[in-house]
Protein backbone atom coordinates (compact mmCIF):
# COMPACT_ATOMS: atom_id res chain seq x y z
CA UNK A 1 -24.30 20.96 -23.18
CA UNK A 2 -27.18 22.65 -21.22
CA UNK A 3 -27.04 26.23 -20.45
CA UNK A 4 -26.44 26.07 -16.74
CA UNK A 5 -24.02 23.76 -17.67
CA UNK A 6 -22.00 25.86 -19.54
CA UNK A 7 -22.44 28.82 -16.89
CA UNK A 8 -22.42 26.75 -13.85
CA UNK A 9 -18.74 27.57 -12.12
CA UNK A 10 -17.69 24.69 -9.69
CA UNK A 11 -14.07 24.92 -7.77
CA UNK A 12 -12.25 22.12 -6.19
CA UNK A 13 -12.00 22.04 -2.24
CA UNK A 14 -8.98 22.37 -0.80
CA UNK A 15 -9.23 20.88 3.51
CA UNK A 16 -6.75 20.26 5.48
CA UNK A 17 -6.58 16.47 7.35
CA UNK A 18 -4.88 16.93 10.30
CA UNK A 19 -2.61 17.39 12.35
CA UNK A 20 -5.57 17.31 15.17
CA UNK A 21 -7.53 14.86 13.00
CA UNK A 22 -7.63 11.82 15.60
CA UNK A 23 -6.29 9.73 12.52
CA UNK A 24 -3.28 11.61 12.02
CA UNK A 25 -2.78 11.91 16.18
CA UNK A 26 -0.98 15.15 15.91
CA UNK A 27 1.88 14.26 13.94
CA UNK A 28 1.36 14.46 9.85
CA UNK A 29 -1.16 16.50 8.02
CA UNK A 30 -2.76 16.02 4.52
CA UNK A 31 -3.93 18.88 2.22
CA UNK A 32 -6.57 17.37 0.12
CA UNK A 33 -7.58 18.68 -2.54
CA UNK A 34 -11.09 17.08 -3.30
CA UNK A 35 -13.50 16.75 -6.89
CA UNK A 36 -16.65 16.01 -4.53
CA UNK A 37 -15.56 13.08 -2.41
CA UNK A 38 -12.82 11.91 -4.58
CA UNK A 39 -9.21 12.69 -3.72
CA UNK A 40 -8.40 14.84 -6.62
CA UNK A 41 -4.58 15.53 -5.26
CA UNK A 42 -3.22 15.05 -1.87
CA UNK A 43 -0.06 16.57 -0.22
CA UNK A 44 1.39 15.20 2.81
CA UNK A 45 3.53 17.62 5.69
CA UNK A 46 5.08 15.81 8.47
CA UNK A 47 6.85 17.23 11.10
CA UNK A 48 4.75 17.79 13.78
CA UNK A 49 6.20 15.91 16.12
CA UNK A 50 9.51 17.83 16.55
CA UNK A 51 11.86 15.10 17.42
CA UNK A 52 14.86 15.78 16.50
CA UNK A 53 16.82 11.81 17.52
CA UNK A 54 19.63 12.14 15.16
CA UNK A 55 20.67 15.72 16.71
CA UNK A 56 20.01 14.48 20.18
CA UNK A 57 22.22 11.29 19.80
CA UNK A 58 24.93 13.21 18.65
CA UNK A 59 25.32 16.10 21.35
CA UNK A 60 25.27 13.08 24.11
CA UNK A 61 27.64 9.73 24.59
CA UNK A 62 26.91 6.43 22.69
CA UNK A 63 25.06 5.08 25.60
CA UNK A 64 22.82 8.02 26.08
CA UNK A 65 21.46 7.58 22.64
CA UNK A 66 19.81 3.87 23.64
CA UNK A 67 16.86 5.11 25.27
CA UNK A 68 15.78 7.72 22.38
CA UNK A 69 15.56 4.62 20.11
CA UNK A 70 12.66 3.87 21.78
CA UNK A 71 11.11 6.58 21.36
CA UNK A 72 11.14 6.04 17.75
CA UNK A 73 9.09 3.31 16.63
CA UNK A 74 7.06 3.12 20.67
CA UNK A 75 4.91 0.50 19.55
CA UNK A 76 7.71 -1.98 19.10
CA UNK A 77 10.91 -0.30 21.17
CA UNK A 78 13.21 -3.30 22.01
CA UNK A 79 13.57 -3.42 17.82
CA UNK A 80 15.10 -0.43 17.72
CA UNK A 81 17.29 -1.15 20.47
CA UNK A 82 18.75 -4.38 18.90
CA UNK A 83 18.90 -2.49 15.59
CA UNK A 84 20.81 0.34 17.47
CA UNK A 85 23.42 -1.97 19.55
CA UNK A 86 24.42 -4.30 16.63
CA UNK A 87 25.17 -1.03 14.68
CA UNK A 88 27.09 0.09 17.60
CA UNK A 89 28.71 -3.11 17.97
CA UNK A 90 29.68 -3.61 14.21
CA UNK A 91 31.84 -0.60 14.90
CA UNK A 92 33.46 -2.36 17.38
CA UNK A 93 33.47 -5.18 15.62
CA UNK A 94 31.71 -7.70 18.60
CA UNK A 95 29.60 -9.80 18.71
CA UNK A 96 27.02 -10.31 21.58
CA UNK A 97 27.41 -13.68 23.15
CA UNK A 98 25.55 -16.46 22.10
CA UNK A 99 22.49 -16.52 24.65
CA UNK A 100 22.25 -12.88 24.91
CA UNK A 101 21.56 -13.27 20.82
CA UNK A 102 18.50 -15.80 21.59
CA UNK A 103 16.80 -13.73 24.23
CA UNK A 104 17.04 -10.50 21.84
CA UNK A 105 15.42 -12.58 18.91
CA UNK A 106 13.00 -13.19 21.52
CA UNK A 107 12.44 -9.88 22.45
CA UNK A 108 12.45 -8.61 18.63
CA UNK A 109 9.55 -11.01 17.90
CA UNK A 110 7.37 -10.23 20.75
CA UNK A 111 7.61 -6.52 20.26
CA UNK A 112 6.89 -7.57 16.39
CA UNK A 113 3.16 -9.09 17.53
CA UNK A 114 2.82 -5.92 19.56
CA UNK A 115 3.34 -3.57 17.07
CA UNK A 116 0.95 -6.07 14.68
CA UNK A 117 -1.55 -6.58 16.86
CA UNK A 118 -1.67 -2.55 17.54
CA UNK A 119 -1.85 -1.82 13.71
CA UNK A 120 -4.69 -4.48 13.17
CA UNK A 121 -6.36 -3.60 15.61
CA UNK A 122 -6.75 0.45 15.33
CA UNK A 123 -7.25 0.11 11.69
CA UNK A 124 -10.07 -2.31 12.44
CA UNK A 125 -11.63 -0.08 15.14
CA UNK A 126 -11.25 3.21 12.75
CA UNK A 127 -13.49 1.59 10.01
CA UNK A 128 -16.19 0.47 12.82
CA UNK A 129 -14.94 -2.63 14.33
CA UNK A 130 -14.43 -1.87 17.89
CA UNK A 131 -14.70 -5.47 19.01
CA UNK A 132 -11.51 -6.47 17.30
CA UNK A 133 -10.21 -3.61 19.00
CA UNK A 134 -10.80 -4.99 21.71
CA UNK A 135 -9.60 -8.36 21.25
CA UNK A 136 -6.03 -7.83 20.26
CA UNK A 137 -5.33 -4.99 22.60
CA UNK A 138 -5.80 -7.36 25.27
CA UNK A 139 -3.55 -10.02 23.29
CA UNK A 140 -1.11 -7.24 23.17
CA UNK A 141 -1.38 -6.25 26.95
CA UNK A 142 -0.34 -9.95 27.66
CA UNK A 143 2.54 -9.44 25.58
CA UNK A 144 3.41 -6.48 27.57
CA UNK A 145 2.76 -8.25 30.65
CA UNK A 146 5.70 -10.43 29.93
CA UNK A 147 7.81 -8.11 28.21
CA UNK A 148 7.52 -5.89 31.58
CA UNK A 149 9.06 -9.29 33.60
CA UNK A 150 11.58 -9.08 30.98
CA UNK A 151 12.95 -5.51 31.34
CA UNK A 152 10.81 -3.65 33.79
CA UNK A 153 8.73 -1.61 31.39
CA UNK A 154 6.45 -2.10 29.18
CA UNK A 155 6.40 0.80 26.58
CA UNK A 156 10.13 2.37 26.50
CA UNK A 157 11.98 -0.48 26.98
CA UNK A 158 15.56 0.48 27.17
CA UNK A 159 16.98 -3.49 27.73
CA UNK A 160 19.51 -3.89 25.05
CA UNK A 161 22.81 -3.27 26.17
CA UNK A 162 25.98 -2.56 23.56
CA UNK A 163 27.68 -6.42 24.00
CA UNK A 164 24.32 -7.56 25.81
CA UNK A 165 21.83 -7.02 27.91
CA UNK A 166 20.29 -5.26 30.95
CA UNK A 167 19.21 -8.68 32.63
CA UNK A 168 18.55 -12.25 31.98
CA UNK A 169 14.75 -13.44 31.27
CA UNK A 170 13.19 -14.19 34.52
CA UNK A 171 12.62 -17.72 36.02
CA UNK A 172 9.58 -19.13 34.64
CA UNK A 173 9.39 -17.40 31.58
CA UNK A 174 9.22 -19.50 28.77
CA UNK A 175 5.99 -21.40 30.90
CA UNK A 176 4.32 -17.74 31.00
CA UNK A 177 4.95 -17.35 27.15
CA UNK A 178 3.38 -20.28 26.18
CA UNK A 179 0.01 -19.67 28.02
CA UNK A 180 0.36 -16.35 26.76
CA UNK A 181 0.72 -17.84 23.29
CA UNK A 182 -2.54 -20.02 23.89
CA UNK A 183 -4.82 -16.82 24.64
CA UNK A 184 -3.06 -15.02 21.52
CA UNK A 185 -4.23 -17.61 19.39
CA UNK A 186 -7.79 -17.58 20.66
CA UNK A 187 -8.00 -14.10 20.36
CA UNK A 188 -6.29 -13.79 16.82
CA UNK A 189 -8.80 -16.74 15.62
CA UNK A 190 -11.78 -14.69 16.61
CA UNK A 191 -10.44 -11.88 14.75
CA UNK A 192 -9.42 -13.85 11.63
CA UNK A 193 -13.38 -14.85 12.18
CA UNK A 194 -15.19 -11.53 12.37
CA UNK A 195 -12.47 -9.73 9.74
CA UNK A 196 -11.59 -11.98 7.13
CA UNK A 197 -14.77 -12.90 5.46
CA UNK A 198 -16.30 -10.09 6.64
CA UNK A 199 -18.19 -8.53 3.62
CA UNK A 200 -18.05 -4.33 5.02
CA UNK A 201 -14.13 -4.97 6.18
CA UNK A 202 -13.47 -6.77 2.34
CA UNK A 203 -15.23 -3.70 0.63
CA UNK A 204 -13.57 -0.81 2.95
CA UNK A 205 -10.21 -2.61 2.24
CA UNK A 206 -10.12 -4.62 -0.68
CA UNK A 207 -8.16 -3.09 -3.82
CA UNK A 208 -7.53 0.20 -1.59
CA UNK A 209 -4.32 1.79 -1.49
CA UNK A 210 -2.85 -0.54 -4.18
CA UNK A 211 0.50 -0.29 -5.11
CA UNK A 212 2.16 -2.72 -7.51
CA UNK A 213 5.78 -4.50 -6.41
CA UNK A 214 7.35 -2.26 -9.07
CA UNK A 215 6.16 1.26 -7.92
CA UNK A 216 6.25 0.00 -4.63
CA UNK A 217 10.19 -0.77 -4.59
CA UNK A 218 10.86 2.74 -6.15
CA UNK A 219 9.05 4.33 -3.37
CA UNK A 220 11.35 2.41 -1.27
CA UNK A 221 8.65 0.21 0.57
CA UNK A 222 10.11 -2.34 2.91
CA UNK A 223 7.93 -4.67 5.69
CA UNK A 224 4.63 -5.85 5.40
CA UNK A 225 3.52 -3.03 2.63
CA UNK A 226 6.02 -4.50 0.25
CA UNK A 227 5.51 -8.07 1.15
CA UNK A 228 1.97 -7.67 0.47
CA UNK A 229 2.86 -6.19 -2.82
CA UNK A 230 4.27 -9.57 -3.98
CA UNK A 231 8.02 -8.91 -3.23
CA UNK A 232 9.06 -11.82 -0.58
CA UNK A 233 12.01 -9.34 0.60
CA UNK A 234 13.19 -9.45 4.53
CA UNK A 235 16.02 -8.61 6.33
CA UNK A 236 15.63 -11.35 8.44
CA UNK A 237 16.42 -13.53 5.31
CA UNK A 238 18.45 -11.22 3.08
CA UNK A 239 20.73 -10.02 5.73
CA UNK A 240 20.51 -12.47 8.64
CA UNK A 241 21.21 -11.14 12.02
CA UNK A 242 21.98 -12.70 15.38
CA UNK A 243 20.62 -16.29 15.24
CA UNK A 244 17.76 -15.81 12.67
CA UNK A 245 19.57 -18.25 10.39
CA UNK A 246 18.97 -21.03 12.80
CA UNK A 247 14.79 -20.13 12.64
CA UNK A 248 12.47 -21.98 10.90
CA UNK A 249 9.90 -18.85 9.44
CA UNK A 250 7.82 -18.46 6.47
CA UNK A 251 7.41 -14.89 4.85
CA UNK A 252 3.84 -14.02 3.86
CA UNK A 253 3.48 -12.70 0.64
CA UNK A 254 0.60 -11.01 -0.83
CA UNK A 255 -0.68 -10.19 -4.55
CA UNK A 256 -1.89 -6.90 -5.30
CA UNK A 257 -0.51 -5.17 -2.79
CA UNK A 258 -3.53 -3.61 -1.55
CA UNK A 259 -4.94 -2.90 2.39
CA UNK A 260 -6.59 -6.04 2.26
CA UNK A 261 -2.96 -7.69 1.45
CA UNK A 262 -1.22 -5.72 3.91
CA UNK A 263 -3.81 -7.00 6.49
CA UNK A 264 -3.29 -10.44 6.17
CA UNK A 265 0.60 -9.84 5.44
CA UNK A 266 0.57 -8.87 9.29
CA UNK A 267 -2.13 -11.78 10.78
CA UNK A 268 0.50 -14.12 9.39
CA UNK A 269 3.41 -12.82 10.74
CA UNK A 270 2.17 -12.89 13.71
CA UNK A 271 1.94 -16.22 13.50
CA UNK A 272 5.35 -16.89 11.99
CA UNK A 273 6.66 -14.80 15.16
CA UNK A 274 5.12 -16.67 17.79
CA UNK A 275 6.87 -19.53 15.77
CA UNK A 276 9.98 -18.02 16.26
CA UNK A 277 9.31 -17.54 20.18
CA UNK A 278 8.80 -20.69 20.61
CA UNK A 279 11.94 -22.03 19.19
CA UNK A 280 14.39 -19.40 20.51
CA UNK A 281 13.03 -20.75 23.64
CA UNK A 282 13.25 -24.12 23.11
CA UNK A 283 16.78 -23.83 21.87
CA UNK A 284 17.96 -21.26 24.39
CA UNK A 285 21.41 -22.44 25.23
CA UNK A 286 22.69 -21.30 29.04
CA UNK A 287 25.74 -19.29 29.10
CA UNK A 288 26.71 -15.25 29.65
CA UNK A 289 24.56 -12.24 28.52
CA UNK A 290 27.44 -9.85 28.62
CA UNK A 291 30.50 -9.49 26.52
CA UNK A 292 33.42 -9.29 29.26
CA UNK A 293 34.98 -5.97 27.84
CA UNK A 294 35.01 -3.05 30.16
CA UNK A 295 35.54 -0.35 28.09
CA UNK A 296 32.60 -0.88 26.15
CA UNK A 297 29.89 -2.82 28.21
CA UNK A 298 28.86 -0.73 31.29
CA UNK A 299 29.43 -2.45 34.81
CA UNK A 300 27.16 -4.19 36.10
CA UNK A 301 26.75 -2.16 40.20
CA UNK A 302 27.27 -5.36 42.35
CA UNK A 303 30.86 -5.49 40.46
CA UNK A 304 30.74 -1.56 40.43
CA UNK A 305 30.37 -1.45 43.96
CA UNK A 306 32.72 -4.60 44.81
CA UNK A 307 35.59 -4.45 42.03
CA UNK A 308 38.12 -1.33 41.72
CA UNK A 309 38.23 -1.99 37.82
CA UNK A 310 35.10 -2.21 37.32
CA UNK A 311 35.01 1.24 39.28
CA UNK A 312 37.13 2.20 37.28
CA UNK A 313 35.92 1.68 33.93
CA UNK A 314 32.32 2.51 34.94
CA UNK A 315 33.48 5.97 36.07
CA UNK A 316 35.15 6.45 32.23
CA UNK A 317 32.77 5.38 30.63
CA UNK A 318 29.57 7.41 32.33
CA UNK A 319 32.07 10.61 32.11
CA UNK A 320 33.82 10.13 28.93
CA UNK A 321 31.36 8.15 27.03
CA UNK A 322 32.54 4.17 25.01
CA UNK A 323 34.95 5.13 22.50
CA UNK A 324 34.42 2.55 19.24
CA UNK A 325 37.08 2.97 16.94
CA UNK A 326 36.91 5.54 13.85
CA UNK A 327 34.79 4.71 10.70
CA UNK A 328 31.36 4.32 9.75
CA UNK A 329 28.95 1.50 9.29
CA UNK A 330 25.08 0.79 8.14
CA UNK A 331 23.46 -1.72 9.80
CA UNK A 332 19.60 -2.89 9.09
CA UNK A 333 17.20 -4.78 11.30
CA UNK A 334 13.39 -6.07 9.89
CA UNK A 335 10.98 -3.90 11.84
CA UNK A 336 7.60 -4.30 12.51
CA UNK A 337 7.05 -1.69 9.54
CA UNK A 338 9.71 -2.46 7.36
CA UNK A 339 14.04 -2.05 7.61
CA UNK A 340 15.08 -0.36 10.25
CA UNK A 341 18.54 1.06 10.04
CA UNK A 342 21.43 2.91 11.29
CA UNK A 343 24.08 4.79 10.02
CA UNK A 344 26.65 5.46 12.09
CA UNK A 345 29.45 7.49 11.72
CA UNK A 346 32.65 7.57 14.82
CA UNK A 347 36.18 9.92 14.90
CA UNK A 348 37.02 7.54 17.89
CA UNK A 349 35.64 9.70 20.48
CA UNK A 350 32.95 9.25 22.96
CA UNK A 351 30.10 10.45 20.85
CA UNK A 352 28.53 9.51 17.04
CA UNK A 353 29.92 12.33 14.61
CA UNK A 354 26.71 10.83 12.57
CA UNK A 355 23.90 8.85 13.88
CA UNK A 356 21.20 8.42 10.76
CA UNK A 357 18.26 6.49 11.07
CA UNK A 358 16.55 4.64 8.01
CA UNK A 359 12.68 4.55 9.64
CA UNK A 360 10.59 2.13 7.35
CA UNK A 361 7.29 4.45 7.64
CA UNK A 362 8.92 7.68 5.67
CA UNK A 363 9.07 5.82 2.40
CA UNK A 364 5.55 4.41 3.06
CA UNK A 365 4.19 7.82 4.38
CA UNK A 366 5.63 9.81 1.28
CA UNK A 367 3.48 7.12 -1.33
CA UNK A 368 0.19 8.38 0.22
CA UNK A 369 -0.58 10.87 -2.93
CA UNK A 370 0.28 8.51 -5.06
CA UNK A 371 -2.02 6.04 -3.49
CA UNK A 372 -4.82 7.94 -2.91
CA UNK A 373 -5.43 10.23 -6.45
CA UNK A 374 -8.77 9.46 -7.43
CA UNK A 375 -9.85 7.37 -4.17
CA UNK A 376 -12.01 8.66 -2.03
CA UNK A 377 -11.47 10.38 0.66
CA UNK A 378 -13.15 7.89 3.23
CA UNK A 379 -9.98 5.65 1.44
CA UNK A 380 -7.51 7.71 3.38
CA UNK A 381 -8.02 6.23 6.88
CA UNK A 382 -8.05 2.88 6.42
CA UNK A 383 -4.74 3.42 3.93
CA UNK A 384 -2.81 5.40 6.40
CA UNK A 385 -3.72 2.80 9.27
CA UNK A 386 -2.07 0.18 6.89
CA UNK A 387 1.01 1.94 6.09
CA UNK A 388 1.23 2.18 10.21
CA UNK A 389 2.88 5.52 9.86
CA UNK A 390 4.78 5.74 13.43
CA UNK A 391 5.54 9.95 13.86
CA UNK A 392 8.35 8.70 15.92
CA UNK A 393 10.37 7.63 13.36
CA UNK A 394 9.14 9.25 10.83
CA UNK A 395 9.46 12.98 11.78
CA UNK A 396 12.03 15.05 9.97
């Protein structure tokens, strides 16, 4: 060893990522402790967001809760409005009518392609490719476009209904989703085209942020980040939920459970969803949306206004809250990121005791150290963008 070897004193730096980092958007921050530019240790603080759903659905009605579920996961609402009614009505112990379960599969698997298309598509543009940007953000505003003729909004949702839903799909809509389809699959093939074999995308991505199906299911990973992992485990075929059973859908695996992986994990899903779509629709049997039971599903205002029960009940229940009987349940949905899930807890009055959410992303957000020790720190943005941390669900 040289002289100014031995007397040469070098420290590691210590930065902080975040919160106003545009990566991080204001709602997690790492402290990164960095050996040059490799990620020597890295400590991640969320909590910026200052949420605070499972307080807020408690201190209001049943009902009232519905529209904070969007809030959670925004990219992909009317998931977590499904996943919040069919814990609601497995307290009850209903079940939604048989049409009113084909239009929410529908709606699940659209909001699924949103939510991929988003994550492909910002993790594309934050390692330089702005075209695929682009591309899928208008494949996701057709989406939306048709989602918006569904419930009259396109971000916060707020359709599902405990026994139902708001409305029925509007006429012409299954036409409108297959021409949307066609344009989705133009635009995902010219992604697949200037991503896939695209030598810069392959090195930025390729065997970063690995995590093996082992480590991975002691984290707790669930979704795409598992799937690509190796581990072929959805709700959607564990646990099957409304008429999911009755699908015909592959689930994409990967193999080393890298970014890469989780990329196409998601490009193929989409697919598989828009497979789904298409069948729900095909097989979409006529019938009611609406469980006929008063005391639980709210009024509809024509019978509001034109029945003196449904008065009746519609003034108890916006005053007094839907009273499910006392216990408590968990009940799981596949997100777009993973298993989505509620735990709900009732005394038999008109508001949750409990109301516990499982978000998918806090398990994936809480691997990042492990992930990125001895990556550098360039690594840490196209990572995160896979994991698809959503603040909304994720903030504690």
């Amino acid at each position: 060893m040289t002289d100014s070897a031995k007397t040469l004193h070098t420290e590691h730096m210590v930065i902080n990522m975040g919160p106003s980092h545009p990566v991080t958007h204001g709602t997690v921050k790492f402290t990164v402790t960095l050996d040059g530019e490799t990620v020597n240790d890295l400590k991640v603080d969320i909590g910026y967001l200052h949420r605070g759903f499972e307080k807020m659905c408690e201190n209001g009605t049943w009902e009232q809760a519905m529209p904070y579920t969007d809030r959670l996961n925004y990219v992909s609402p009317l998931i977590n409005n499904v996943g919040y009614a069919l814990a609601v009505e497995k307290l009850f112990g209903v079940q939604a009518p048989e049409r009113c379960q084909y239009i929410r599969v529908i709606a699940c698997e659209m909001a699924r392609i949103c939510d991929h298309f988003t994550n492909i598509a910002a993790g594309a543009m934050e390692v330089g490719a702005m075209t695929v940007f682009l591309y899928f953000v208008e494949a996701r505003d057709l989406l939306w476009d048709l989602m918006e003729e569904m419930c009259g909004a396109r971000v916060t949702a707020n359709y599902v209904r405990f026994g139902g839903l708001k409305n029925d799909l509007p006429e012409g809509f299954a036409a409108k989703t297959a021409k949307a389809f066609e344009i989705c699959r133009e635009l995902w093939t010219d992604v697949d085209k200037l991503l896939t074999k695209n030598r810069i995308f392959i090195d930025r991505m390729r065997d970063v942020g690995t995590m093996p199906a082992d480590e991975a299911m002691a984290y707790g990973f669930t979704g795409p980040c598992l799937r690509a992992s190796g581990v072929p485990y959805d709700v959607r075929k564990a646990h099957p939920y409304l008429v999911y059973d009755q699908m015909d859908f592959e689930i994409p695996v990967g193999e080393t459970g890298d970014n890469f992986d989780r990329y196409l994990v998601r490009m193929e899903e989409i697919n598989q969803s828009m497979r789904i779509v298409e069948q729900a629709l095909a097989k979409l049997p006529a019938g009611p949306i609406n469980l006929d039971i008063p005391g639980m599903r709210w009024q509809s205002k024509d019978d509001t206004y034109n029945r003196i029960e449904s008065l009746i009940f519609h003034f108890k229940t916006i005053t007094e809250g839907v009273k499910p009987p006392a216990g408590e349940i968990y009940s799981a949905v596949e997100g777009a990121n993973g298993e989505l899930g509620f735990y709900l807890v009732s005394d038999g009055s008109g508001k949750p005791v409990k109301c516990r959410v499982r978000p998918p992303s806090f398990a994936l957000t809480a691997a990042m150290p492990r992930m990125m020790r001895g990556r550098l720190i360039a690594d840490i943005v196209p990572t995160f963008d896979m994991i698809n941390m959503i603040g909304g669900e994720c903030d504690r």
